[in-house]
Protein backbone atom coordinates (compact mmCIF):
# COMPACT_ATOMS: atom_id res chain seq x y z
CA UNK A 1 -62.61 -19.27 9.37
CA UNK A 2 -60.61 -17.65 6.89
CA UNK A 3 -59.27 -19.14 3.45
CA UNK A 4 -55.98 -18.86 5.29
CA UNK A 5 -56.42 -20.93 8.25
CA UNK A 6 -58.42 -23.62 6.57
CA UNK A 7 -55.00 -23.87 4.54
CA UNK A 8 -53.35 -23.80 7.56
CA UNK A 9 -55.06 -26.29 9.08
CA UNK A 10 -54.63 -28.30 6.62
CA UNK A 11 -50.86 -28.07 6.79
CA UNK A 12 -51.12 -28.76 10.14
CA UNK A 13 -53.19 -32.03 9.70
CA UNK A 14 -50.73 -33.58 7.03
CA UNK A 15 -48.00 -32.79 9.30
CA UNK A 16 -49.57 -34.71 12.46
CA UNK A 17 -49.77 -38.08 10.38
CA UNK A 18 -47.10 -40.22 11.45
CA UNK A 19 -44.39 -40.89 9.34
CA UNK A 20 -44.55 -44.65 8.19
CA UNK A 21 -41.49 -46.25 9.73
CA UNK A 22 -39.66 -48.21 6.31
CA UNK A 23 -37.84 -51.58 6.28
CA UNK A 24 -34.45 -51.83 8.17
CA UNK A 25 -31.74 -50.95 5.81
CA UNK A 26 -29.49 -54.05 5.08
CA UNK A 27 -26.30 -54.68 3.75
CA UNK A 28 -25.42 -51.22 4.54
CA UNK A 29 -22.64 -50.80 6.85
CA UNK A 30 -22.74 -47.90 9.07
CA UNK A 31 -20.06 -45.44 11.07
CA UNK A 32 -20.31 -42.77 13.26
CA UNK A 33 -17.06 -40.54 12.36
CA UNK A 34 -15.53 -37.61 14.70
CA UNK A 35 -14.43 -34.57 12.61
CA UNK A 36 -12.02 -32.18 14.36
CA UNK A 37 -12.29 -28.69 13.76
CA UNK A 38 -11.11 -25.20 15.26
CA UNK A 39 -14.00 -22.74 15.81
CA UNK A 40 -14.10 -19.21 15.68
CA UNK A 41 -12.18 -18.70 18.71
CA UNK A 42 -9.48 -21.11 17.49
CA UNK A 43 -10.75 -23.69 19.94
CA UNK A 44 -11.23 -27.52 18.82
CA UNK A 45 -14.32 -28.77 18.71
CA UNK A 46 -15.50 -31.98 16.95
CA UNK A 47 -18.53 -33.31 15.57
CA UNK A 48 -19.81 -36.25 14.27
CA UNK A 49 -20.42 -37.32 10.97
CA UNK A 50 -22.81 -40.38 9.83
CA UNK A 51 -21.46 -42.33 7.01
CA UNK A 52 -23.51 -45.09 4.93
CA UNK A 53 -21.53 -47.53 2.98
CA UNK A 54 -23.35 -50.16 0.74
CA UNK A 55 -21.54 -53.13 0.91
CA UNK A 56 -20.51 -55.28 -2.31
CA UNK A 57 -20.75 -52.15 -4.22
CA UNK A 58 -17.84 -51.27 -7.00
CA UNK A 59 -14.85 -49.48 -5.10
CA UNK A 60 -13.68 -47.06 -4.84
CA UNK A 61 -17.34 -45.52 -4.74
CA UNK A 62 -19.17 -41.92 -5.68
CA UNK A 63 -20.08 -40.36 -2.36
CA UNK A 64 -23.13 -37.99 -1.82
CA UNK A 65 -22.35 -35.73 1.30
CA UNK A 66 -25.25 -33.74 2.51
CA UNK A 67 -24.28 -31.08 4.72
CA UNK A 68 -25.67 -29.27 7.71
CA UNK A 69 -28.70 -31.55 8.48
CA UNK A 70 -28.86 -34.83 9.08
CA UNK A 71 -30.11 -37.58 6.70
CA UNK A 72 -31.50 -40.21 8.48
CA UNK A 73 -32.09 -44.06 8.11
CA UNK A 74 -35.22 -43.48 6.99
CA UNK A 75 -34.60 -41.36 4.17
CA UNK A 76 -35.78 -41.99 0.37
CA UNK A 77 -33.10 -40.31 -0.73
CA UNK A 78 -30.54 -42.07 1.60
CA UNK A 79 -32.25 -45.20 -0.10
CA UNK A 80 -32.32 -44.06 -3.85
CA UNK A 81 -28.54 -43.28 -3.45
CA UNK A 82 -27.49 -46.82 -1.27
CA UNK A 83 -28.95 -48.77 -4.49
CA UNK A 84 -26.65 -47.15 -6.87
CA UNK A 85 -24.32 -48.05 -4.69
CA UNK A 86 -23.05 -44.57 -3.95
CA UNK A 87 -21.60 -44.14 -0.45
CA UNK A 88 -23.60 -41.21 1.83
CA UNK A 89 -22.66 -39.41 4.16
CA UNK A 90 -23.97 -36.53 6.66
CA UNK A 91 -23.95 -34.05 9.91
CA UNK A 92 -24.71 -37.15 12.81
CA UNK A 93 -26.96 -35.02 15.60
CA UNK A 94 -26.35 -32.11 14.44
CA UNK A 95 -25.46 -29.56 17.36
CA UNK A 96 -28.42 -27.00 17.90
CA UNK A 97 -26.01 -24.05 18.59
CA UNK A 98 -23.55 -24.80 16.00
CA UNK A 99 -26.29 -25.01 12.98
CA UNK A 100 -27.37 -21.46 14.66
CA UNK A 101 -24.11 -20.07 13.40
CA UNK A 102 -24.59 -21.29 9.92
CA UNK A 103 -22.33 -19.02 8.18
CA UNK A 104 -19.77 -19.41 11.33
CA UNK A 105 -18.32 -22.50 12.75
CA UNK A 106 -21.16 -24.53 10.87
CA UNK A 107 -19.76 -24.02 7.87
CA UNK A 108 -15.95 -24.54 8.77
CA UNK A 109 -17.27 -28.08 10.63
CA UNK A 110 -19.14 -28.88 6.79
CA UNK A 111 -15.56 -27.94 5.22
CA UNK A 112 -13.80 -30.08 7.58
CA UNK A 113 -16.57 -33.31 7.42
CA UNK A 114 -16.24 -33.05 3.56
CA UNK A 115 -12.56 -33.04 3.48
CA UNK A 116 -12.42 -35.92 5.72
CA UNK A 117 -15.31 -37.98 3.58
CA UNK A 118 -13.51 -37.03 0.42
CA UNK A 119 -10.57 -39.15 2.09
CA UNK A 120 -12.55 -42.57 3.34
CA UNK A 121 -10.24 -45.28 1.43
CA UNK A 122 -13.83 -46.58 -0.02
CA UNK A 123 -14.14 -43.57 -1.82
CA UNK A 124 -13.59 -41.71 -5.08
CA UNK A 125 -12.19 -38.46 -4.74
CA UNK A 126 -13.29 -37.51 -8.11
CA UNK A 127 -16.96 -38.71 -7.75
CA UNK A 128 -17.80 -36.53 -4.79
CA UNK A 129 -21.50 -34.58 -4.87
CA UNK A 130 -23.14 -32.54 -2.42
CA UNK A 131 -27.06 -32.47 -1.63
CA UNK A 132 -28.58 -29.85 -0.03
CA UNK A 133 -31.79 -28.43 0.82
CA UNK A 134 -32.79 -24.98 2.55
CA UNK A 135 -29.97 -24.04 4.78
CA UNK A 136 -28.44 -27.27 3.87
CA UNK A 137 -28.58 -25.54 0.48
CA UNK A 138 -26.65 -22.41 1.36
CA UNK A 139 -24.27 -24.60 2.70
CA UNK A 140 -24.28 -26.72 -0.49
CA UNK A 141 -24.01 -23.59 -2.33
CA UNK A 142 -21.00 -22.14 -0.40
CA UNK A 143 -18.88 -25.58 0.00
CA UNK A 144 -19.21 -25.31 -4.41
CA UNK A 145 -17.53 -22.05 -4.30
CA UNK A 146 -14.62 -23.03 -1.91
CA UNK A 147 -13.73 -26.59 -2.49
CA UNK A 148 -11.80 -27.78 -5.95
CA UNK A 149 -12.50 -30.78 -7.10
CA UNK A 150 -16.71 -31.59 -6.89
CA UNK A 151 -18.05 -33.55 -9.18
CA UNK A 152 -21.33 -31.72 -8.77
CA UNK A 153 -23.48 -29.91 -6.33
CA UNK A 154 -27.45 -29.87 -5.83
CA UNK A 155 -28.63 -27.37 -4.16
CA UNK A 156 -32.66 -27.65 -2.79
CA UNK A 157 -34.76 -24.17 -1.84
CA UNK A 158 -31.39 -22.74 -1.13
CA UNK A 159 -30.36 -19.55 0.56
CA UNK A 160 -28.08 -17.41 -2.24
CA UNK A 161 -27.89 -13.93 -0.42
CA UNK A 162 -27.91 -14.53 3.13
CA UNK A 163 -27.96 -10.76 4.04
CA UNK A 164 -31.35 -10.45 2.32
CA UNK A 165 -33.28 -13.58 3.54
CA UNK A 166 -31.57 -12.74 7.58
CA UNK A 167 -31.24 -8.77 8.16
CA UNK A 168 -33.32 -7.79 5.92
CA UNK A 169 -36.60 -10.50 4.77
CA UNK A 170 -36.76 -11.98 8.26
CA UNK A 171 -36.79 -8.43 9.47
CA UNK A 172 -40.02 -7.92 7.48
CA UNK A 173 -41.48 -10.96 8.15
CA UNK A 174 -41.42 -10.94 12.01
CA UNK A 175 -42.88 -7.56 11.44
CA UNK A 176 -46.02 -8.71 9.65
CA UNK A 177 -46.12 -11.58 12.46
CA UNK A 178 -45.81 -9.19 15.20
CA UNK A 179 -48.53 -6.37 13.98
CA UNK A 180 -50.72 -10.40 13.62
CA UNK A 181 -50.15 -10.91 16.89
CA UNK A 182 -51.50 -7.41 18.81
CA UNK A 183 -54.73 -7.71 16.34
CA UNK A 184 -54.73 -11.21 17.76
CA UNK A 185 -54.60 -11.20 21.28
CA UNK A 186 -57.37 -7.99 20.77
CA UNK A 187 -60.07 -10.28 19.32
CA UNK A 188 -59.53 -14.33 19.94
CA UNK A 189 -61.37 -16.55 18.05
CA UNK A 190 -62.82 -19.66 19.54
CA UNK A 191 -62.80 -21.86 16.39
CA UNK A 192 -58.54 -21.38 16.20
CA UNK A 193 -58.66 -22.14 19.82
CA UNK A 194 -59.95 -25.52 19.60
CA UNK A 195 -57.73 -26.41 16.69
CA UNK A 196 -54.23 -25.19 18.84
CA UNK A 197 -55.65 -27.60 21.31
CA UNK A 198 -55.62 -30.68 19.21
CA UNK A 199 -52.90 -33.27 20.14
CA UNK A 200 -50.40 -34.07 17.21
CA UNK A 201 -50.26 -37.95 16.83
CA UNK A 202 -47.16 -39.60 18.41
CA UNK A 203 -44.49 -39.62 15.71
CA UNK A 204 -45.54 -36.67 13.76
CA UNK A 205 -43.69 -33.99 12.62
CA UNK A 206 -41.46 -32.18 15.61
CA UNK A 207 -42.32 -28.44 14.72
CA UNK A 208 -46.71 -29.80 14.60
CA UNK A 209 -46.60 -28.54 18.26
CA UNK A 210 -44.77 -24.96 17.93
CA UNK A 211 -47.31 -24.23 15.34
CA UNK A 212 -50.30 -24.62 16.60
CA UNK A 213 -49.36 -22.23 18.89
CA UNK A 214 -48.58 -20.07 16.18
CA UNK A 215 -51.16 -20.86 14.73
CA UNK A 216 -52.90 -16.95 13.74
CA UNK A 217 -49.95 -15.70 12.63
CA UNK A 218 -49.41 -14.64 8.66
CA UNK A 219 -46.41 -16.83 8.01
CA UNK A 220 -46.10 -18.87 10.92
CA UNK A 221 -43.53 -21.18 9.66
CA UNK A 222 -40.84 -18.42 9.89
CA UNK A 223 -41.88 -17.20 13.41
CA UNK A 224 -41.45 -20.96 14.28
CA UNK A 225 -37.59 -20.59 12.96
CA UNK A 226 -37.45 -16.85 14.62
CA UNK A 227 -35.70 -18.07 17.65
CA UNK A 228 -32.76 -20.24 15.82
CA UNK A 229 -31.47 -16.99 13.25
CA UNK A 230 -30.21 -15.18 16.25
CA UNK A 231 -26.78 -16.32 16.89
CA UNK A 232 -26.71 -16.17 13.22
CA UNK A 233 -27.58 -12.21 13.09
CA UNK A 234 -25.31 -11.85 15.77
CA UNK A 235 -22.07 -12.75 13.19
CA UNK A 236 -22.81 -10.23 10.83
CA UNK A 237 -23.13 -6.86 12.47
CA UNK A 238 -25.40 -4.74 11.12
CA UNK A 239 -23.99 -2.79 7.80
CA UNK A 240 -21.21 -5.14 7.37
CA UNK A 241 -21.83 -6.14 3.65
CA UNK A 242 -18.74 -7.10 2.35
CA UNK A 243 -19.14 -9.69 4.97
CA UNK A 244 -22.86 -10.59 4.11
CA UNK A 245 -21.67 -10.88 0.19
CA UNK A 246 -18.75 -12.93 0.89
CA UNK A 247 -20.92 -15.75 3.26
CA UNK A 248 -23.28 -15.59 0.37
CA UNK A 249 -23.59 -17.40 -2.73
CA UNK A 250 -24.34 -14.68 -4.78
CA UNK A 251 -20.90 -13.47 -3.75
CA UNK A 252 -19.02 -17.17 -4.32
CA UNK A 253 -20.78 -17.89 -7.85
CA UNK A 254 -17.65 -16.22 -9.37
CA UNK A 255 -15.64 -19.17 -7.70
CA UNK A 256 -18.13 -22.31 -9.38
CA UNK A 257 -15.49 -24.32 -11.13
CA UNK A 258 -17.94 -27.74 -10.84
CA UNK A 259 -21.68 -28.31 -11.60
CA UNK A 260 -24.36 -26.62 -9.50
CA UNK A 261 -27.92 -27.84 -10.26
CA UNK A 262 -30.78 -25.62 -8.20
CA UNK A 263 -34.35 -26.54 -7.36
CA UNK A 264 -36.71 -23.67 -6.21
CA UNK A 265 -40.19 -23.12 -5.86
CA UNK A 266 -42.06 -19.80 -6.45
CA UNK A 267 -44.55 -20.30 -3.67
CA UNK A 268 -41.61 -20.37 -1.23
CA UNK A 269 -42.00 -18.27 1.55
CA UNK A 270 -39.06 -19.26 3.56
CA UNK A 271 -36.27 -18.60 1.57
CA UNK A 272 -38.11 -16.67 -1.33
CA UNK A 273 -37.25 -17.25 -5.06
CA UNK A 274 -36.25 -14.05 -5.36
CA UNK A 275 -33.03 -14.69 -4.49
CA UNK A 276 -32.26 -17.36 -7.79
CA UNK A 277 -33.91 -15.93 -10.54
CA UNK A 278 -36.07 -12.23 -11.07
CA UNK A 279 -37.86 -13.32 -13.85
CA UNK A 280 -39.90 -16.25 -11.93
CA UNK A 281 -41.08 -13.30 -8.70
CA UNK A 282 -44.69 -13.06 -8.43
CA UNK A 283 -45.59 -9.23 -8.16
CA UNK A 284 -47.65 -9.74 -5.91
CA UNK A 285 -48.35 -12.61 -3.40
CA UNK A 286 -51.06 -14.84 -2.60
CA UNK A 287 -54.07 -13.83 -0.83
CA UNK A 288 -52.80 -15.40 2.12
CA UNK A 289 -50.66 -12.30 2.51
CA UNK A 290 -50.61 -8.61 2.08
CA UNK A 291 -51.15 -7.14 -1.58
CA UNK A 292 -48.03 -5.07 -0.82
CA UNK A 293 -45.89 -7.69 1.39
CA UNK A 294 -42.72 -7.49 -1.43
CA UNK A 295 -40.63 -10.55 -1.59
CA UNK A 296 -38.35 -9.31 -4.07
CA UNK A 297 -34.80 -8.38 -3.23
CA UNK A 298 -34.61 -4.55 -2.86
CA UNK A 299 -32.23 -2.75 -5.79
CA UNK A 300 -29.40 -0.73 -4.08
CA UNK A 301 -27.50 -2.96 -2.15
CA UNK A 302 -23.76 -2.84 -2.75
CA UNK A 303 -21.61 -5.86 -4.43
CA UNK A 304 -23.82 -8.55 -5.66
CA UNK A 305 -26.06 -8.20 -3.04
CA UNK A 306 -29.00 -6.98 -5.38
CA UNK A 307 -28.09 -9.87 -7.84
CA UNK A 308 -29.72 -12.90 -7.88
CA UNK A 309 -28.07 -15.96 -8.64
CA UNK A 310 -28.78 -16.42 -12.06
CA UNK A 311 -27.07 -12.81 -12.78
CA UNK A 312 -23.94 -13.88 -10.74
CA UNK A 313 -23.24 -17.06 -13.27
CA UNK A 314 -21.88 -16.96 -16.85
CA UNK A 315 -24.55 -16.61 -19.12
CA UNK A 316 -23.34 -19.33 -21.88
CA UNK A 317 -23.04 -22.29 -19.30
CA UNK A 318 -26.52 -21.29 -17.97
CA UNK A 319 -29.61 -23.04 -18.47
CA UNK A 320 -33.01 -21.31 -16.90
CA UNK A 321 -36.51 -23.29 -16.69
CA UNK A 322 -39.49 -22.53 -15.22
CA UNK A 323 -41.37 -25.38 -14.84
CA UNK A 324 -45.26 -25.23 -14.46
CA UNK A 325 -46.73 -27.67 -11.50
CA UNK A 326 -50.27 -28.98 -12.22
CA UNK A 327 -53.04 -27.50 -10.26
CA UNK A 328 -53.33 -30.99 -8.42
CA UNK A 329 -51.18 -33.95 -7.15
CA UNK A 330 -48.14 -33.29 -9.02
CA UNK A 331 -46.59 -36.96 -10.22
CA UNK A 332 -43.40 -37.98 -9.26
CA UNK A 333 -40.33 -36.69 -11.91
CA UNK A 334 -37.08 -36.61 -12.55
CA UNK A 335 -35.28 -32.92 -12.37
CA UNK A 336 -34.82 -32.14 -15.79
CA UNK A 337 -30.85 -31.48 -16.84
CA UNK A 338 -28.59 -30.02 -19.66
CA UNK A 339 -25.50 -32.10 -18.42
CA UNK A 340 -23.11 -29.70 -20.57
CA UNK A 341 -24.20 -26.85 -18.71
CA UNK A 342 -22.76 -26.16 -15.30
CA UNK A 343 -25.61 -24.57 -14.13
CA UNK A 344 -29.43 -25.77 -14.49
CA UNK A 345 -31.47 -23.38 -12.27
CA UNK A 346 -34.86 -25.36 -12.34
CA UNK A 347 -37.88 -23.01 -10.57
CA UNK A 348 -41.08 -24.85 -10.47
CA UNK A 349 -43.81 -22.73 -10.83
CA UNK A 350 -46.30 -24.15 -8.23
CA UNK A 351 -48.11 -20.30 -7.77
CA UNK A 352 -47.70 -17.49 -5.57
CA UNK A 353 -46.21 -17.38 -2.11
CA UNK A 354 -48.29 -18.09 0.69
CA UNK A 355 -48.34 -17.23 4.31
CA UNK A 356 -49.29 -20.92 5.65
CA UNK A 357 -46.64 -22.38 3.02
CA UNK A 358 -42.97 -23.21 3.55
CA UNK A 359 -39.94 -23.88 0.94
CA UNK A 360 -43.64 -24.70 -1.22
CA UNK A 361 -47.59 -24.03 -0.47
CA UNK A 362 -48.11 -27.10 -2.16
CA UNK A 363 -47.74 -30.25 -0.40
CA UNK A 364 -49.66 -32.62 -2.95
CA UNK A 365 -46.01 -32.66 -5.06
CA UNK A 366 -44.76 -35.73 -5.87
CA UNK A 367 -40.88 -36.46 -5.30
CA UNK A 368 -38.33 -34.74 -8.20
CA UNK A 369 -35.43 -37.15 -8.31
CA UNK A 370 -31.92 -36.50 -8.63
CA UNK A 371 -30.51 -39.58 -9.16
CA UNK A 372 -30.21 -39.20 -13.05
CA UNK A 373 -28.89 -36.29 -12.66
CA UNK A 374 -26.30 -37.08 -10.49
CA UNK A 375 -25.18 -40.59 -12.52
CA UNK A 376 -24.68 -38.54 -15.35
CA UNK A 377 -21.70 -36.38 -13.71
CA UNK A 378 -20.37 -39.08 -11.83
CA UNK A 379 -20.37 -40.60 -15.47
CA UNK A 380 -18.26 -37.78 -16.10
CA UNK A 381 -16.06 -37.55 -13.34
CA UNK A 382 -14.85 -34.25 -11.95
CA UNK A 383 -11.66 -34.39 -14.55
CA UNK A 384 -14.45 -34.23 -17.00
CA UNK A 385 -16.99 -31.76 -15.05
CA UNK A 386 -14.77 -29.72 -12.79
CA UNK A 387 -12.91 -26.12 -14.40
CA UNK A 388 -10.90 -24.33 -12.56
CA UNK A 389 -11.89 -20.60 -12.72
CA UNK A 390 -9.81 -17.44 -11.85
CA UNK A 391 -12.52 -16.86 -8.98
CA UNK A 392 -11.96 -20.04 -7.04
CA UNK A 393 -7.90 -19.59 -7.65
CA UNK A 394 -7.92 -16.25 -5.89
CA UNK A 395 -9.85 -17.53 -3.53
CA UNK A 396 -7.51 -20.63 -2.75
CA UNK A 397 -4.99 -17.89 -2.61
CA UNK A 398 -6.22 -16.03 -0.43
CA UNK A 399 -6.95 -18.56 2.17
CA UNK A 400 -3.04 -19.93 1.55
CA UNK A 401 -2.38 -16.18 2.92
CA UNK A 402 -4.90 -16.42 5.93
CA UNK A 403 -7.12 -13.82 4.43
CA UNK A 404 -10.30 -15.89 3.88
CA UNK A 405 -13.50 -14.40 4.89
CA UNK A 406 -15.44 -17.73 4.87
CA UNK A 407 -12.76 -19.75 6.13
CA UNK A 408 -10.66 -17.84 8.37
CA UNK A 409 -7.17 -19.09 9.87
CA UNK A 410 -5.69 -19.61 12.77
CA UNK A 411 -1.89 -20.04 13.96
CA UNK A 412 -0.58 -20.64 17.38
CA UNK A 413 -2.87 -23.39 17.75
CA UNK A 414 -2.98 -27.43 17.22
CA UNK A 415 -1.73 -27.01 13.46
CA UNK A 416 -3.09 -30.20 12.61
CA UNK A 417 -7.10 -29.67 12.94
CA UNK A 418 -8.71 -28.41 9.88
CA UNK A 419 -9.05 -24.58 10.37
CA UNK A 420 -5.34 -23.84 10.68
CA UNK A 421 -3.40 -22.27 8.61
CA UNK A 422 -1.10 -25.62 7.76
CA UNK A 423 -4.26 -27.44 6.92
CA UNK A 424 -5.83 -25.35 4.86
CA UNK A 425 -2.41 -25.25 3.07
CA UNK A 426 -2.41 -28.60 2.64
CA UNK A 427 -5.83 -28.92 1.73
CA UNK A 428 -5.42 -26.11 -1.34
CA UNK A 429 -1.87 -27.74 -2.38
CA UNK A 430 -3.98 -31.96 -2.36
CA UNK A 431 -7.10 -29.92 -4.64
CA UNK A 432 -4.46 -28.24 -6.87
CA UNK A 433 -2.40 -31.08 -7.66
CA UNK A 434 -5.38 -33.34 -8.24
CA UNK A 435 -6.49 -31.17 -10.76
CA UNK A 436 -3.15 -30.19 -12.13
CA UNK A 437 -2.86 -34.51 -12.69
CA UNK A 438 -6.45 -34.11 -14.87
CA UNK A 439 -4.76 -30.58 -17.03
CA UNK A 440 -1.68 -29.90 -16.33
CA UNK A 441 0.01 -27.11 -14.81
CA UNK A 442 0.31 -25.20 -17.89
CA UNK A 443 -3.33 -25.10 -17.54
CA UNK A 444 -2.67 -23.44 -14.21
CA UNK A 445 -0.37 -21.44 -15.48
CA UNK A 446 -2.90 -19.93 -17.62
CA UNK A 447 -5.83 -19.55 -15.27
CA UNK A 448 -3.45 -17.35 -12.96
CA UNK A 449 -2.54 -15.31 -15.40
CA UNK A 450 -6.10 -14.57 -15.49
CA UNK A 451 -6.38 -13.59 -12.18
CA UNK A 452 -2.93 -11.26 -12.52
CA UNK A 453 -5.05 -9.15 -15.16
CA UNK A 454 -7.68 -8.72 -12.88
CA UNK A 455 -5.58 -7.92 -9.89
CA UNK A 456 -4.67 -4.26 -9.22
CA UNK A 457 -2.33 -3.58 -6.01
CA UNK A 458 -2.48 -6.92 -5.12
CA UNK A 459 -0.38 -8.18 -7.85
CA UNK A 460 3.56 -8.63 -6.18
CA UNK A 461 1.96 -10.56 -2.98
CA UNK A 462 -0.33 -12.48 -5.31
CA UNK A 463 2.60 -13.38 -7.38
CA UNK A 464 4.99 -14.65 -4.46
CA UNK A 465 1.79 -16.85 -2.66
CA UNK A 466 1.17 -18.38 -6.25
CA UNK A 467 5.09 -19.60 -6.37
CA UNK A 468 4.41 -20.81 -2.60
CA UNK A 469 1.36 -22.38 -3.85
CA UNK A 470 3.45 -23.74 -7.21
CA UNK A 471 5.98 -25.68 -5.02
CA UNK A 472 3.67 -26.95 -2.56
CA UNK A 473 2.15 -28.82 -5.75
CA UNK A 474 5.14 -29.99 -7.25
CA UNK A 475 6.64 -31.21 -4.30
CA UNK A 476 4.31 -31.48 -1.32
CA UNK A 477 4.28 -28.83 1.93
């Protein structure tokens, strides 16, 4: 057997332990919270939200929202966060179909859930953090560059440039998986047989199953996922990159006006570091995979599509490390943090990419904690962390005129589910006021006059929406 599937077998035997079930959580209080939204179609839909309250904590309380996926009771995280006694909340059973559309009606629902968690009586509006990982990352990363008002973001493995990790690195990896699979079905071997056949242990990790059945495949973890990126291909027609940049993050960073912490990994072969910082790309991968397999994103592409993330954010409020990981069983640390930087853009360098890996091909790494990261910006407070920038104004702008890419209006519907037009109104008028209370509207003033001098024919419509947007503030819609 290869060097490759003895990995992969290995993976595959820490994954079939069952999970330890941990203690009950207690004095906790628990809801289960509908969240109205209109979809695509301008239909309402409305999902569920889970939110974790720790009772006889100081009110009103930071909240840590973690969107997309679900954080369950059994969480360390969920845990770490209840004994600060910071409120948590989440996606509650998440709908299959609507995560497919990540960049669709999953990430107006995430909009929606956050606005109505930034709300909850219990909690304070200017102690609110987002925690992300993978695609819960992208949508960390995108909710930063359209709501005012975080305290802070941290974003996990995320996804900056959805065009390259969907059309075109998924592209490429079900190609190397496919040419896998006609060599494989040529020439079987017996030994890789008899390890598919093994039974996962009850309670072990749901995807154990898929991938055994995967099991001879370069990267199998991705042809495990193949199946849920289609409705998500299907938004963005092929070509369409104004629309790829503008679902991206790479195409939002000019809109950051809070704190956005990343964690990435260079082994990742999922969503491949490539995409957060060039200078921490391995030239060439592991020798799990092809010398030549190139998981770099390709120069060319219009917009900021060839950028990575670090080239998208302001050089003098960003902080780069690249952390080694030991060659065995990593310890347990706390993410490392400049807290007067907006950006820290941690990349652990834990090797080269491998095929049998996922967001790591290490899974001897102890746990990197957040938590002090976090208590030092709610510390702060978003009137301390959050700065309004001329990207995130026009964008607020634009959504006030219906013209959001991201976030796209509808009229001639219920007016009062998030998605219309009124809502989102009244959503950008609440964020604009609340941080017109922390620096005044002078300060406003100022920060549209920045986006005036960038403007070109835009300028007369831009200038009547902004007195719209001025009286709404003032006086309420």
């Amino acid at each position: 057997m290869s060097a490759q599937k003895m990995d992969m077998a290995k993976v595959l035997a820490m994954l079939s332990q069952p999970k330890e079930e941990p203690a009950p959580l207690t004095n906790v209080e628990k809801r289960i919270i509908g969240v109205p939204f209109l979809n695509q179609k301008g239909e309402k839909e409305v999902g569920d939200i889970w939110v974790f309250i720790p009772e006889g904590a100081d009110r009103p309380m930071p909240v840590i929202y973690v969107p997309h996926y679900e954080i369950g009771e059994d969480s360390v995280e969920l845990r770490d966060y209840l004994a600060e006694g910071w409120a948590v909340a989440s996606c509650h059973s998440a709908d299959p179909a609507r995560n497919g559309k990540l960049a669709d009606d999953d990430l107006v629902f995430n909009n929606a859930a956050l606005r109505v968690v930034r709300h909850l009586p219990e909690v304070d509006p200017d102690r609110v953090a987002l925690v992300g990982g993978s695609a819960g990352g992208y949508c960390t990363a995108m909710l930063t560059g359209l709501q005012l008002g975080l305290c802070t973001s941290v974003a996990n493995g995320p996804i900056a440039n959805a065009w390259f990790e969907y059309e075109y690195y998924f592209e490429k990896a079900d190609e190397l998986n496919r040419q896998a699979a006609f060599s494989a079905a040529a020439a079987s071997n017996p030994d890789e047989r008899s390890v598919e056949e093994e039974e996962p242990a009850p309670g072990a990790h749901p995807l154990v199953k898929r991938l055994r059945s995967l099991f001879t495949l370069p990267i199998p973890f991705i042809a495990a996922l193949k199946g849920g990126v289609g409705p998500l291909r299907d938004y963005f027609p092929k070509g369409d990159y104004a629309k790829w940049e503008a679902l991206s993050a790479v195409g939002v960073a000019k809109n950051y006006s809070s704190p956005l912490m990343v964690n990435h990994a260079t082994s990742d072969v999922l969503v491949p570091v490539g995409q957060i910082c060039r200078k921490a790309v391995y030239e060439v991968p592991g020798d799990s995979l092809p010398a030549d397999f190139d998981l770099r994103v390709p120069a060319g592409m219009p917009g900021n599509l060839s950028k990575t993330l670090e080239e998208c954010l302001p050089e003098e409020d960003t902080v780069v490390r690249i952390i080694p990981v030991p060659e065995e069983n990593a310890p347990e640390t706390d993410l490392p943090f400049d807290v007067e930087k907006m950006f820290n853009l941690n990349i652990y360098d834990d090797g080269r990419p491998e095929g049998y890996g996922t967001h790591s091909a290490r899974m001897d790494i102890g746990r990197r904690h957040d938590v002090p990261y976090l208590r030092a910006c709610f510390a702060r407070t978003a009137a301390r962390t959050c700065t309004l920038r001329p990207g995130m104004l026009l964008e607020l702008l634009k959504r006030w005129e219906g013209k959001s890419v991201a976030l796209p209006a509808h009229t001639g519907c219920d007016d009062t589910v998030y998605g219309s037009l009124k809502v989102y109104r009244e959503e950008i008028a609440e964020e604009l006021s609340a941080w017109c209370d922390h620096h005044g509207k002078d300060a406003l003033q100022a920060v549209f006059d920045e986006v005036l001098d960038n403007a070109k024919e835009e300028k007369i419509s831009l200038q009547a929406t902004f007195e719209s947007v001025k009286k709404a503030v003032s006086g309420g819609l």
